[in-house]
C-alpha atoms as a PDB file:
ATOM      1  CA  UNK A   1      11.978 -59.544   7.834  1.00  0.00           C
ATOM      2  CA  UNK A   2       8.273 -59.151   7.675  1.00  0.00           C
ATOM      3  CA  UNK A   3       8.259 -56.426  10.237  1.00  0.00           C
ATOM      4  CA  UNK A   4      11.136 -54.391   8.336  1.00  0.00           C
ATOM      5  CA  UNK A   5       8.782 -54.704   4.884  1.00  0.00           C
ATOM      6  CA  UNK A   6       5.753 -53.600   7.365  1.00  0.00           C
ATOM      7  CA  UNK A   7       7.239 -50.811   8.545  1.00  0.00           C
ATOM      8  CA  UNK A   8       8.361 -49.658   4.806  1.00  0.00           C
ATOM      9  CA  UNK A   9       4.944 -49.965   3.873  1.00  0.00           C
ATOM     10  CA  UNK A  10       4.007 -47.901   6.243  1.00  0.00           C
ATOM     11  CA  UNK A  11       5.901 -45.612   5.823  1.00  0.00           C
ATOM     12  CA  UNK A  12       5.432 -45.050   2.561  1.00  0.00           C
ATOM     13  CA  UNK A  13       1.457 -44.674   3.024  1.00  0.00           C
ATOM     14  CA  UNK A  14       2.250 -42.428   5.972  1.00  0.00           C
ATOM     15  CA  UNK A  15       4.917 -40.414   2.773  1.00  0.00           C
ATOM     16  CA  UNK A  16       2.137 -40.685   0.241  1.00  0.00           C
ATOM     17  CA  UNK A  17      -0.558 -39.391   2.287  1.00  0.00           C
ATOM     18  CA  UNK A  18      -1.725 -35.756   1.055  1.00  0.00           C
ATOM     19  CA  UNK A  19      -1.249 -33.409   4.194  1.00  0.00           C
ATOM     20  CA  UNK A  20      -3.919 -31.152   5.066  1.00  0.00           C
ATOM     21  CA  UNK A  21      -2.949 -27.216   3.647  1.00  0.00           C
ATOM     22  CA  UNK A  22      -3.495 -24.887   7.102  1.00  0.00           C
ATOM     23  CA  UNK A  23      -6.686 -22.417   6.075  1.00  0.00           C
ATOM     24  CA  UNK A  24      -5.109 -18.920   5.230  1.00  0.00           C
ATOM     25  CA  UNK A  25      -4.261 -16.356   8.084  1.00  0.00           C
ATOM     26  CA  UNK A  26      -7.196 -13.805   8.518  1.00  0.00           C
ATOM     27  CA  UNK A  27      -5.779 -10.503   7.275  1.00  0.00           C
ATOM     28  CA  UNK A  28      -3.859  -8.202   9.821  1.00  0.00           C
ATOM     29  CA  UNK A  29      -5.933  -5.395   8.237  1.00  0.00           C
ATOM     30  CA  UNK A  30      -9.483  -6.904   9.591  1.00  0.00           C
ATOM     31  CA  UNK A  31     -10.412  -5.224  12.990  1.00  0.00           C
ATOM     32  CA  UNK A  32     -11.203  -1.783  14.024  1.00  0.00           C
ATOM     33  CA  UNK A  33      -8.115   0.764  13.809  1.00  0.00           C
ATOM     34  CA  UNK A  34      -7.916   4.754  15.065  1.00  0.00           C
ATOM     35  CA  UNK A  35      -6.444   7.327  13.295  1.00  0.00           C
ATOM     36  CA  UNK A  36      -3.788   9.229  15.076  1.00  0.00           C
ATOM     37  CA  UNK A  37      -5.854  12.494  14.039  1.00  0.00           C
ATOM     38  CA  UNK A  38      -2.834  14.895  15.680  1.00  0.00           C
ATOM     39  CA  UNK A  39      -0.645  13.735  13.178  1.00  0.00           C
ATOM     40  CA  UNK A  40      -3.851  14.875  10.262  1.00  0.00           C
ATOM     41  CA  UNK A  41      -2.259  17.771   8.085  1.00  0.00           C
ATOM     42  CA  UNK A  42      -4.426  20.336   9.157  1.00  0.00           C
ATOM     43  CA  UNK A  43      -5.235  23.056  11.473  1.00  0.00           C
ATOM     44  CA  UNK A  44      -5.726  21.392  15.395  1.00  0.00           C
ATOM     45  CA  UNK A  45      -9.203  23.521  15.288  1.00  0.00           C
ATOM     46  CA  UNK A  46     -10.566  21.662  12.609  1.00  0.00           C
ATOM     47  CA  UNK A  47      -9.336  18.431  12.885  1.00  0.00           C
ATOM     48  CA  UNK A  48     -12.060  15.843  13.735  1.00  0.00           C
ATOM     49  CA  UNK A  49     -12.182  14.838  17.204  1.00  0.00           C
ATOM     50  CA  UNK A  50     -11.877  11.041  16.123  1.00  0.00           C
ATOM     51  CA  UNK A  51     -12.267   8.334  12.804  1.00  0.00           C
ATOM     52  CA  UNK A  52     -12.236   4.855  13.421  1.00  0.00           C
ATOM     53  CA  UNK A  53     -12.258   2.356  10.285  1.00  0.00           C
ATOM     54  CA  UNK A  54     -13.511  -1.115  10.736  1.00  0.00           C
ATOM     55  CA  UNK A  55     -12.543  -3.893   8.216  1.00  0.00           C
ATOM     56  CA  UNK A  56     -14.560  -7.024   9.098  1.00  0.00           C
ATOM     57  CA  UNK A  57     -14.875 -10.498   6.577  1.00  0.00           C
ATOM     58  CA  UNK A  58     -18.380 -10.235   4.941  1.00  0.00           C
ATOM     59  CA  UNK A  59     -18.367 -13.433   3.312  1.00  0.00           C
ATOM     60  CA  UNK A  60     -17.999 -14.528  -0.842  1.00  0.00           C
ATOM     61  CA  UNK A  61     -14.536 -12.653  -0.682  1.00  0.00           C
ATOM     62  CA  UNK A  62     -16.176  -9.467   0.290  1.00  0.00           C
ATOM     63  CA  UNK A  63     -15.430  -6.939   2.847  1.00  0.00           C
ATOM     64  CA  UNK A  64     -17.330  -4.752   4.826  1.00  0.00           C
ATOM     65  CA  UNK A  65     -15.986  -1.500   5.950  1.00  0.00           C
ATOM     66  CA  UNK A  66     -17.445   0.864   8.395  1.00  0.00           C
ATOM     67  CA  UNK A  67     -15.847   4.483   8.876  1.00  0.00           C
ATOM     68  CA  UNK A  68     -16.581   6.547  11.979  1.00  0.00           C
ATOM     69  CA  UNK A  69     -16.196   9.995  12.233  1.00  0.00           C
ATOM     70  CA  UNK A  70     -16.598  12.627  14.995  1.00  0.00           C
ATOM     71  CA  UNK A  71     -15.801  16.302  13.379  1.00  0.00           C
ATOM     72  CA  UNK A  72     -14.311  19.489  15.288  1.00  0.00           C
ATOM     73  CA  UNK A  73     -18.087  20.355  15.843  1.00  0.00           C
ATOM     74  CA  UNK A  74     -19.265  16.822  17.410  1.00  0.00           C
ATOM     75  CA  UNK A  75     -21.171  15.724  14.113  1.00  0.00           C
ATOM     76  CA  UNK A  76     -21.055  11.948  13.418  1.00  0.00           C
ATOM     77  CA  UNK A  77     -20.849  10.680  10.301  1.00  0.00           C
ATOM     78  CA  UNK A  78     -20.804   6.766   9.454  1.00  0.00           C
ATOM     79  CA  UNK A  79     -20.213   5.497   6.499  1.00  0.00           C
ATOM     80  CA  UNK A  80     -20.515   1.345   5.214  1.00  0.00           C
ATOM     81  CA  UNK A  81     -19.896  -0.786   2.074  1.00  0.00           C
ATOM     82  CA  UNK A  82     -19.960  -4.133   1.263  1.00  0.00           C
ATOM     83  CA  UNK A  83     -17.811  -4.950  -1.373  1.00  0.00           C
ATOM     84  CA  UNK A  84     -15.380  -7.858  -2.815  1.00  0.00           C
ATOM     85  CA  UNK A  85     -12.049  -8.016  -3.298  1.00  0.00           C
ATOM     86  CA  UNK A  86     -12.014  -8.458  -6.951  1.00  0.00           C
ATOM     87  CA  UNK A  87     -12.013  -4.347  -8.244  1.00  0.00           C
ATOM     88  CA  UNK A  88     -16.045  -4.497  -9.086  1.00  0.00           C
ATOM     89  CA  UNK A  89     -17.485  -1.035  -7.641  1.00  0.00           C
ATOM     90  CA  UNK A  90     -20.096  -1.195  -5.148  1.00  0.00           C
ATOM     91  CA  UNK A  91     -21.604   1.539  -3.151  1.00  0.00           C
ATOM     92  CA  UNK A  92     -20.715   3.209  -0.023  1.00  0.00           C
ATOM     93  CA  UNK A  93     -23.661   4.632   2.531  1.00  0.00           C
ATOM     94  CA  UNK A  94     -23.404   7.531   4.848  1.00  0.00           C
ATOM     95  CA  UNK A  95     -20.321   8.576   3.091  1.00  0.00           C
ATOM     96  CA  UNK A  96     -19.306  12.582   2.952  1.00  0.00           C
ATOM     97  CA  UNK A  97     -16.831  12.128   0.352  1.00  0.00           C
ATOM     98  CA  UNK A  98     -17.366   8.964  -1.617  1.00  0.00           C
ATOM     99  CA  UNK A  99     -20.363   7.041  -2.948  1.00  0.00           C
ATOM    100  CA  UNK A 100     -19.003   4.055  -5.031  1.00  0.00           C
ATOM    101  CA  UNK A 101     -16.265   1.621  -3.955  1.00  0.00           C
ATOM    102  CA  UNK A 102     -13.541  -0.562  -5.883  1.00  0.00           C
ATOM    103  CA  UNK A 103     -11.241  -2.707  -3.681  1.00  0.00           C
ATOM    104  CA  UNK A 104      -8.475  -5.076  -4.900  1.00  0.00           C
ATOM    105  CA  UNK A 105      -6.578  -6.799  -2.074  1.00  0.00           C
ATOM    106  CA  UNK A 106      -2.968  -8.044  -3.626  1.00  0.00           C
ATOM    107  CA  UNK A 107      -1.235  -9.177   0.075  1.00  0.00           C
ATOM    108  CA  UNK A 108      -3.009 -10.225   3.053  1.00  0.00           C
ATOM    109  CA  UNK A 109      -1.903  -7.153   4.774  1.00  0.00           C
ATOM    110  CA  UNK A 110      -2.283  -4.608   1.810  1.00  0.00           C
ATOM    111  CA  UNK A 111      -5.614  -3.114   0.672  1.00  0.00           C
ATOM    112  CA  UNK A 112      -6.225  -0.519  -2.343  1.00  0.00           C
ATOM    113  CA  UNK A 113      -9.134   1.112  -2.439  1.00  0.00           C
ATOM    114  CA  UNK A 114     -10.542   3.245  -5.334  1.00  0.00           C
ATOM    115  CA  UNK A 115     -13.150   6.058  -4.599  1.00  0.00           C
ATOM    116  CA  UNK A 116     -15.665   7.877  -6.451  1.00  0.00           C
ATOM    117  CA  UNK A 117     -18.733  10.076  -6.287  1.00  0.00           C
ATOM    118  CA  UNK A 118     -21.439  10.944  -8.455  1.00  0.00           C
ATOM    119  CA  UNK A 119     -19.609   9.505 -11.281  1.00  0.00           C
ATOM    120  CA  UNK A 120     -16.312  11.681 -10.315  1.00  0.00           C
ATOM    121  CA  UNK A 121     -12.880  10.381  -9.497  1.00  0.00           C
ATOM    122  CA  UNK A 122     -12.125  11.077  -5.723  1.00  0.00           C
ATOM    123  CA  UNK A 123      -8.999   9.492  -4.050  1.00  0.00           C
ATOM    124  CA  UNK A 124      -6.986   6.180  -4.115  1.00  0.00           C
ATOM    125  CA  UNK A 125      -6.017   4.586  -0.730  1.00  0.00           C
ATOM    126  CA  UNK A 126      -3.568   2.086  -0.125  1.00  0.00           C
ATOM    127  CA  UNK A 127      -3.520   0.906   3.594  1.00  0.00           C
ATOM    128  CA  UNK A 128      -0.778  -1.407   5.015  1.00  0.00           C
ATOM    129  CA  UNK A 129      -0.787  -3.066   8.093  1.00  0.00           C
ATOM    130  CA  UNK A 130       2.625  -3.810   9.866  1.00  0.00           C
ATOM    131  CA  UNK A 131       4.071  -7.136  10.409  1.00  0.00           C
ATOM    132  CA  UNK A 132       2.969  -6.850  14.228  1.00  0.00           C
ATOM    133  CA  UNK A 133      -0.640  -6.004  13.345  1.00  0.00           C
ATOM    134  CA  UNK A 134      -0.919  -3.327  15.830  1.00  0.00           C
ATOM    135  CA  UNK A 135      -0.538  -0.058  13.244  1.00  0.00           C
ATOM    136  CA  UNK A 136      -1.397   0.958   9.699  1.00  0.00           C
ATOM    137  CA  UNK A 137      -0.551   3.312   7.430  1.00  0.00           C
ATOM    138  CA  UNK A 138      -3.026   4.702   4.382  1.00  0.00           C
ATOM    139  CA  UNK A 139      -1.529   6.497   1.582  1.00  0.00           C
ATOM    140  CA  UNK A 140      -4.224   8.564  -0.301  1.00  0.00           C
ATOM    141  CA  UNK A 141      -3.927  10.192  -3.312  1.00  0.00           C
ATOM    142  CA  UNK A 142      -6.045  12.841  -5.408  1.00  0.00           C
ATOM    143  CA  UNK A 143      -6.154  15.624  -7.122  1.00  0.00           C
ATOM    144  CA  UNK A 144      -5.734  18.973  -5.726  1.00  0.00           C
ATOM    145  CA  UNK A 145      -8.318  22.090  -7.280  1.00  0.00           C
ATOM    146  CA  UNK A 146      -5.765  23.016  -9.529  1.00  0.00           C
ATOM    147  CA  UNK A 147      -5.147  19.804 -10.735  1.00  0.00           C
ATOM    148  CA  UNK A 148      -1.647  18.962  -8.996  1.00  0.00           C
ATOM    149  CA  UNK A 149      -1.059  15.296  -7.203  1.00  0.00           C
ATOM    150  CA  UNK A 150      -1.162  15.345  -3.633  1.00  0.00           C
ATOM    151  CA  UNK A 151      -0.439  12.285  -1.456  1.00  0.00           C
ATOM    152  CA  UNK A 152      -1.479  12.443   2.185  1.00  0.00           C
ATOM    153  CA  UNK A 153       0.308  10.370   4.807  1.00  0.00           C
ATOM    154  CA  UNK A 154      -1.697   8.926   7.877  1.00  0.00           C
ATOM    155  CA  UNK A 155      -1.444   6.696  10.893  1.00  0.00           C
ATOM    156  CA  UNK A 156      -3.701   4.053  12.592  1.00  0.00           C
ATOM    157  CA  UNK A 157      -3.419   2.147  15.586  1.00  0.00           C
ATOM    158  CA  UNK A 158      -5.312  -1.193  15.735  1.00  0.00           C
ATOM    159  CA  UNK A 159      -8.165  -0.639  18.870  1.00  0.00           C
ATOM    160  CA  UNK A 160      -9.541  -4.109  17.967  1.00  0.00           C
END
């Protein structure tokens, strides 16, 4: 009898003891992805040769992107913010098309980005990475000259 009432103890301490949560799952979207530029809606002659993106974990909820480009005429161009996750703007380097930043992750494998420069509205970009964390898709949006929406399509593969 007192090993039955033993082993009930036990196993209610071994019940009643708090398990330890698993840390979350880095995001599928942190690494260094390639954009399939023959698929880029534009003429092959002046498509750029190649852009790379690089999310990487900076720390305090922030992430640090890096963009890489190599135009039709061999010009690099590199680009880098530091930013959290939380929709604050912060400011991009080295970029051709953007100075200031606002990110807002709402899934681990789903980033919005909001662009800007000199104080003017550029593009929105929504990237999703697939469930096998070897492609991605970005969705951007702006504003054509004339004012009409235009959403642009295009297609990563993870190198990293």
């Amino acid at each position: 009898m007192k090993a039955f009432c033993a082993a009930v103890l036990l196993c209610g301490l071994i019940q009643g003891t708090p398990t330890l949560a698993a840390p979350p799952a880095a995001s599928p979207l942190l690494g260094t992805w390639a954009v399939d530029t023959a698929r880029l809606p534009m003429a092959a002659a002046a498509r750029p040769k190649s852009v790379t993106f690089t999310f990487a974990e900076a720390g305090g909820n922030k992430l640090k992107t890096e963009v890489d480009i190599v135009d039709a005429g061999d010009v690099r161009i590199h680009s880098t913010s530091t930013v959290g996750t939380d929709g604050v703007p912060g400011s991009i380097t080295g970029g051709m098309e953007a100075d200031t930043v606002a990110l807002t992750q709402p899934a681990p494998n789903v980033l919005v980005m909001v662009l800007s420069k000199a104080r003017t509205p550029g593009s929105t970009r929504i990237y999703v990475a697939a469930p096998d964390g070897k492609s991605m898709v970005e969705t951007a949006t702006y504003f054509g000259d004339n004012g009409t929406p235009i959403i642009r399509t295009n297609y990563f593969t993870r190198v990293r």
